[in-house]
N, C-alpha and C. Protein backbone atom coordinates (compact mmCIF):
# COMPACT_ATOMS: atom_id res chain seq x y z
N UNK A 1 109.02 114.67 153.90
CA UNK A 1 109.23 115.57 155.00
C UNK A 1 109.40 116.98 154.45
N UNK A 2 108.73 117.66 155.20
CA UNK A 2 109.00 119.27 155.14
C UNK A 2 110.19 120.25 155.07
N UNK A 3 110.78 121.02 154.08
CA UNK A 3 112.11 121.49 154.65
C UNK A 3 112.21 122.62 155.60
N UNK A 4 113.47 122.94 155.91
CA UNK A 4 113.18 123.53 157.78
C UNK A 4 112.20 125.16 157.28
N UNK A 5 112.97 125.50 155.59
CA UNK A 5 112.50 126.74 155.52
C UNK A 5 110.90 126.86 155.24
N UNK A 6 110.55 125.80 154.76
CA UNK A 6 109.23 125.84 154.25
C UNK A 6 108.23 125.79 156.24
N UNK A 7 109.17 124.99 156.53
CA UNK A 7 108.23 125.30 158.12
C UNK A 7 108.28 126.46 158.65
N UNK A 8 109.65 127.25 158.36
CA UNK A 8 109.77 128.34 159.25
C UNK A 8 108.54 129.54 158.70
N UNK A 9 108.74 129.31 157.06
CA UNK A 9 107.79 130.47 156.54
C UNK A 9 105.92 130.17 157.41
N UNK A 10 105.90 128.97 157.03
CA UNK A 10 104.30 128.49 157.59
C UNK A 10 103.97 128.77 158.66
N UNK A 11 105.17 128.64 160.27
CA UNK A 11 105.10 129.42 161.42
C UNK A 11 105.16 131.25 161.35
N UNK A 12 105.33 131.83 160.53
CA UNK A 12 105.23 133.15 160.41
C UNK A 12 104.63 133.92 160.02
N UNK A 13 103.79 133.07 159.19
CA UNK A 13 102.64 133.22 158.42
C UNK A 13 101.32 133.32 159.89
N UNK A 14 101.55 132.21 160.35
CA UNK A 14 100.50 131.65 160.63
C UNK A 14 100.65 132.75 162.14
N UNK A 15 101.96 133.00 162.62
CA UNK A 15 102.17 134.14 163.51
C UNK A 15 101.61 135.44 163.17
N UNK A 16 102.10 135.81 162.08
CA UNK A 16 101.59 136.80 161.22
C UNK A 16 99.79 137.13 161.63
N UNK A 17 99.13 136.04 160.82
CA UNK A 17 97.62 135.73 161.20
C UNK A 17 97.05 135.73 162.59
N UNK A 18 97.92 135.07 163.10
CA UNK A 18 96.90 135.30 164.69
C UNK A 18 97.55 136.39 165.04
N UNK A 19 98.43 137.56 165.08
CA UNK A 19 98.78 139.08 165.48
C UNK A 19 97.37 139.79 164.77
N UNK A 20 96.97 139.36 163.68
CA UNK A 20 95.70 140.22 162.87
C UNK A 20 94.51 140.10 163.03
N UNK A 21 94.09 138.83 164.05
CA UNK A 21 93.58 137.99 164.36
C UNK A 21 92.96 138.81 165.58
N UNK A 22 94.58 138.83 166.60
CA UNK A 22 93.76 139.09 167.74
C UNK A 22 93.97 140.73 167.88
N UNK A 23 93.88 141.59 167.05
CA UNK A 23 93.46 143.46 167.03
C UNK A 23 92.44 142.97 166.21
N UNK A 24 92.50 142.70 165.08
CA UNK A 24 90.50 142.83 165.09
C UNK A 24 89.19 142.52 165.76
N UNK A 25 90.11 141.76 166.85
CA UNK A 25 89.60 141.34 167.97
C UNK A 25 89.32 142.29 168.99
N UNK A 26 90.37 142.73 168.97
CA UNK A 26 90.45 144.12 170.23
C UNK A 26 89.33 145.08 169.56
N UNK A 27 89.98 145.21 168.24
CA UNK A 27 88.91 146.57 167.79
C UNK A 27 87.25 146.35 167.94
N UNK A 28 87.26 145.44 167.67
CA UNK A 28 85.83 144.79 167.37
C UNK A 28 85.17 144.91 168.99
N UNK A 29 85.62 144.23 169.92
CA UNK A 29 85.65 145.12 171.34
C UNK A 29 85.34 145.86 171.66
N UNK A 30 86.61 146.72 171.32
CA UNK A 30 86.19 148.01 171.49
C UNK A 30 84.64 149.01 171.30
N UNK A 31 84.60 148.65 170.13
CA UNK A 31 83.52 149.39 169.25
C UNK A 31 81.90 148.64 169.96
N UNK A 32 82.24 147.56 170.24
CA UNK A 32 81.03 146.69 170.82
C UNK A 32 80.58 147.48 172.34
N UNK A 33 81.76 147.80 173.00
CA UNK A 33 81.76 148.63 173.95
C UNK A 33 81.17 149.86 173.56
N UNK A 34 81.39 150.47 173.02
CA UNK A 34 81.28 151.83 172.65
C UNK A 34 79.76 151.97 172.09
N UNK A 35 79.45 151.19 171.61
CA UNK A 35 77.77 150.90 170.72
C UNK A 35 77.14 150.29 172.30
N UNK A 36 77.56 149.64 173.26
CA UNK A 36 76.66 149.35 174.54
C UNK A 36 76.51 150.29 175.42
N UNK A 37 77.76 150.96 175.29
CA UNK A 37 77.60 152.61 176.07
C UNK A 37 76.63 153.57 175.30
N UNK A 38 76.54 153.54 173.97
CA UNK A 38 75.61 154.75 173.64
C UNK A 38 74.52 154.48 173.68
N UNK A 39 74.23 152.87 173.54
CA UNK A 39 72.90 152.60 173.68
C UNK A 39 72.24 152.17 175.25
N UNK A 40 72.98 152.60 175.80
CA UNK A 40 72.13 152.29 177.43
C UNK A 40 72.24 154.40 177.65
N UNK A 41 72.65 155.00 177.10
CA UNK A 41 72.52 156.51 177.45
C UNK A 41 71.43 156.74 176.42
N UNK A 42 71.11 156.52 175.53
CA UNK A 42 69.90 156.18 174.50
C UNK A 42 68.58 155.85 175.59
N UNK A 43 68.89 154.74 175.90
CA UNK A 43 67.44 154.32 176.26
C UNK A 43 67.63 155.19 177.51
N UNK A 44 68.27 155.42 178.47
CA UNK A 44 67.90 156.55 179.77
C UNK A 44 67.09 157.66 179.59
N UNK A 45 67.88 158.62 178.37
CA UNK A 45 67.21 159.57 177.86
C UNK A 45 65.77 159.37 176.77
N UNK A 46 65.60 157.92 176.66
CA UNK A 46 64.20 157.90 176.57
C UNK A 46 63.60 157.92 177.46
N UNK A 47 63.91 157.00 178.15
CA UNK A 47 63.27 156.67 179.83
C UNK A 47 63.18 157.68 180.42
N UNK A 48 63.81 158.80 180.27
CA UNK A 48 63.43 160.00 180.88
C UNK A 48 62.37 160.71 180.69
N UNK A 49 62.17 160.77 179.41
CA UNK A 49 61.28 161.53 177.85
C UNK A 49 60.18 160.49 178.35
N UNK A 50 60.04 159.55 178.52
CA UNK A 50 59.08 158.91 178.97
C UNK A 50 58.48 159.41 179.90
N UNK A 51 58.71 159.30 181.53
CA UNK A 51 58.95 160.30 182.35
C UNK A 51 58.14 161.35 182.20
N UNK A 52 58.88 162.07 181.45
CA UNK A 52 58.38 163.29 181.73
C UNK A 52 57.43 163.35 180.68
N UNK A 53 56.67 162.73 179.81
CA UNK A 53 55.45 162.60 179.04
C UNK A 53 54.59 162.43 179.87
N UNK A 54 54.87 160.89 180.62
CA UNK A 54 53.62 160.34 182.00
C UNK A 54 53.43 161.19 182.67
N UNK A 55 54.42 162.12 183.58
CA UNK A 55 53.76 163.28 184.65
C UNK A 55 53.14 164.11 183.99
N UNK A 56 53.17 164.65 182.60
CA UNK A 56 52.49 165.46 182.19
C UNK A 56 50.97 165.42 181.69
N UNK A 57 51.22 163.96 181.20
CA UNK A 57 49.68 163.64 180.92
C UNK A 57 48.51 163.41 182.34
N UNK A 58 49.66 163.03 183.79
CA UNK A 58 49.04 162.63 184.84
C UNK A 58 48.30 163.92 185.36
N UNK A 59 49.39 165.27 185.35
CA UNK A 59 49.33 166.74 185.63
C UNK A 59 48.33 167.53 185.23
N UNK A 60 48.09 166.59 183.87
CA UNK A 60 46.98 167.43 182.91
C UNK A 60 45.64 167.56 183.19
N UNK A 61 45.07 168.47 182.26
CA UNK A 61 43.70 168.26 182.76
C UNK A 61 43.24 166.83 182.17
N UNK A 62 42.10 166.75 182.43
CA UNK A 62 41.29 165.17 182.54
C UNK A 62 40.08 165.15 181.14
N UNK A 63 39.94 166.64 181.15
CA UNK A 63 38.97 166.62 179.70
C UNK A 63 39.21 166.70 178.61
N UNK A 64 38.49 165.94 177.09
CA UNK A 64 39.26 166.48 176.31
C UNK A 64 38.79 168.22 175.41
N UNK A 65 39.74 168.32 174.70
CA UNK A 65 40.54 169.45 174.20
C UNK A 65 39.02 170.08 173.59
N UNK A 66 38.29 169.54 173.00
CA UNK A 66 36.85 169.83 172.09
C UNK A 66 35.93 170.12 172.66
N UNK A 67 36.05 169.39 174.68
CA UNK A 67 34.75 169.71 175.43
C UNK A 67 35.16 170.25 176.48
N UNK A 68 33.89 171.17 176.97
CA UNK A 68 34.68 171.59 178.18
C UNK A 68 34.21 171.04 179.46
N UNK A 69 35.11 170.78 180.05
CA UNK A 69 35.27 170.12 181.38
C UNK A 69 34.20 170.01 182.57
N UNK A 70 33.59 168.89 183.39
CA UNK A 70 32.39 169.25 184.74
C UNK A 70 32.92 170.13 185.38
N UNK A 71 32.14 170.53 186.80
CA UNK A 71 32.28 171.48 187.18
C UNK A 71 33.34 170.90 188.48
N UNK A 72 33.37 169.45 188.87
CA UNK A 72 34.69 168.72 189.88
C UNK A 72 35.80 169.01 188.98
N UNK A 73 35.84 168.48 187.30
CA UNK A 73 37.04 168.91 187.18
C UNK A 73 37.63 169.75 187.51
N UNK A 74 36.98 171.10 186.88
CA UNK A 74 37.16 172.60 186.77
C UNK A 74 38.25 172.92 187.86
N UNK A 75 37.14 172.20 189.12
CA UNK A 75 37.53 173.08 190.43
C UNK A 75 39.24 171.81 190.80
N UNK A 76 39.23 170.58 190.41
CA UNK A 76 40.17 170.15 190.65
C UNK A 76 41.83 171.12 190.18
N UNK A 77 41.55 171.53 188.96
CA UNK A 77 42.54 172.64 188.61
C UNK A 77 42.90 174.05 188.93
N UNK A 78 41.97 174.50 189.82
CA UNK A 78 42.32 175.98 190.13
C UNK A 78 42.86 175.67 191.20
N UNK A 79 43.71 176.73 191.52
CA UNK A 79 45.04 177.26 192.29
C UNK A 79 44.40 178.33 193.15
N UNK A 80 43.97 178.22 194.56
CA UNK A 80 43.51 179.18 195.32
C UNK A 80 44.60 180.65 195.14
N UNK A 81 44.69 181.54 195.49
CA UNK A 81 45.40 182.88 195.68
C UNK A 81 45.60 183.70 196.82
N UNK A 82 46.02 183.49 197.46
CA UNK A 82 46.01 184.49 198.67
C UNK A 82 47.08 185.48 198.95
C-alpha cells in the first residue's frame, strides 16, 4: 500500500499537470482563433482584388494590346459628348 504522503504528492502533481494542461489549452485557442480571423479577412480582401480584376478586364477593351481594334469595337468604347 501507498503512504498517505506519497499519494498526496501524486494528486498535486497530477493537479499541477492538468492546471498546465488546460492554459495551453486556452492559449492554443486562442491563437487558433486569431489565425481564423486573419485568414477569413485574407481571403475577403482577395475576393475583393478578385473583384475588382474581373470588372476591369470585363470594362476593358476587347482587343489585344499589339492590334488595333474593328471598327464595332472602336465604336463600342467611345463616350458620346454633349
Amino acid at each position: 500500500m501507498a503512504s498517505l504522503n506519497a499519494l498526496i504528492a501524486h494528486a498535486e502533481a497530477t493537479r499541477r499537470e492538468t492546471v498546465r494542461i488546460r492554459e495551453e489549452t486556452r492559449r492554443l485557442s486562442r491563437q487558433s482563433a486569431d489565425a481564423a480571423r486573419d485568414l477569413a479577412i485574407s481571403q475577403q480582401i482577395c475576393q475583393d482584388w478578385c473583384d475588382v480584376i474581373a470588372l476591369t478586364r470585363d470594362e476593358g477593351p476587347r482587343w489585344p494590346a499589339w492590334g488595333a481594334p474593328n471598327e464595332a469595337e472602336l465604336r463600342l468604347t467611345l463616350v458620346p459628348v454633349d
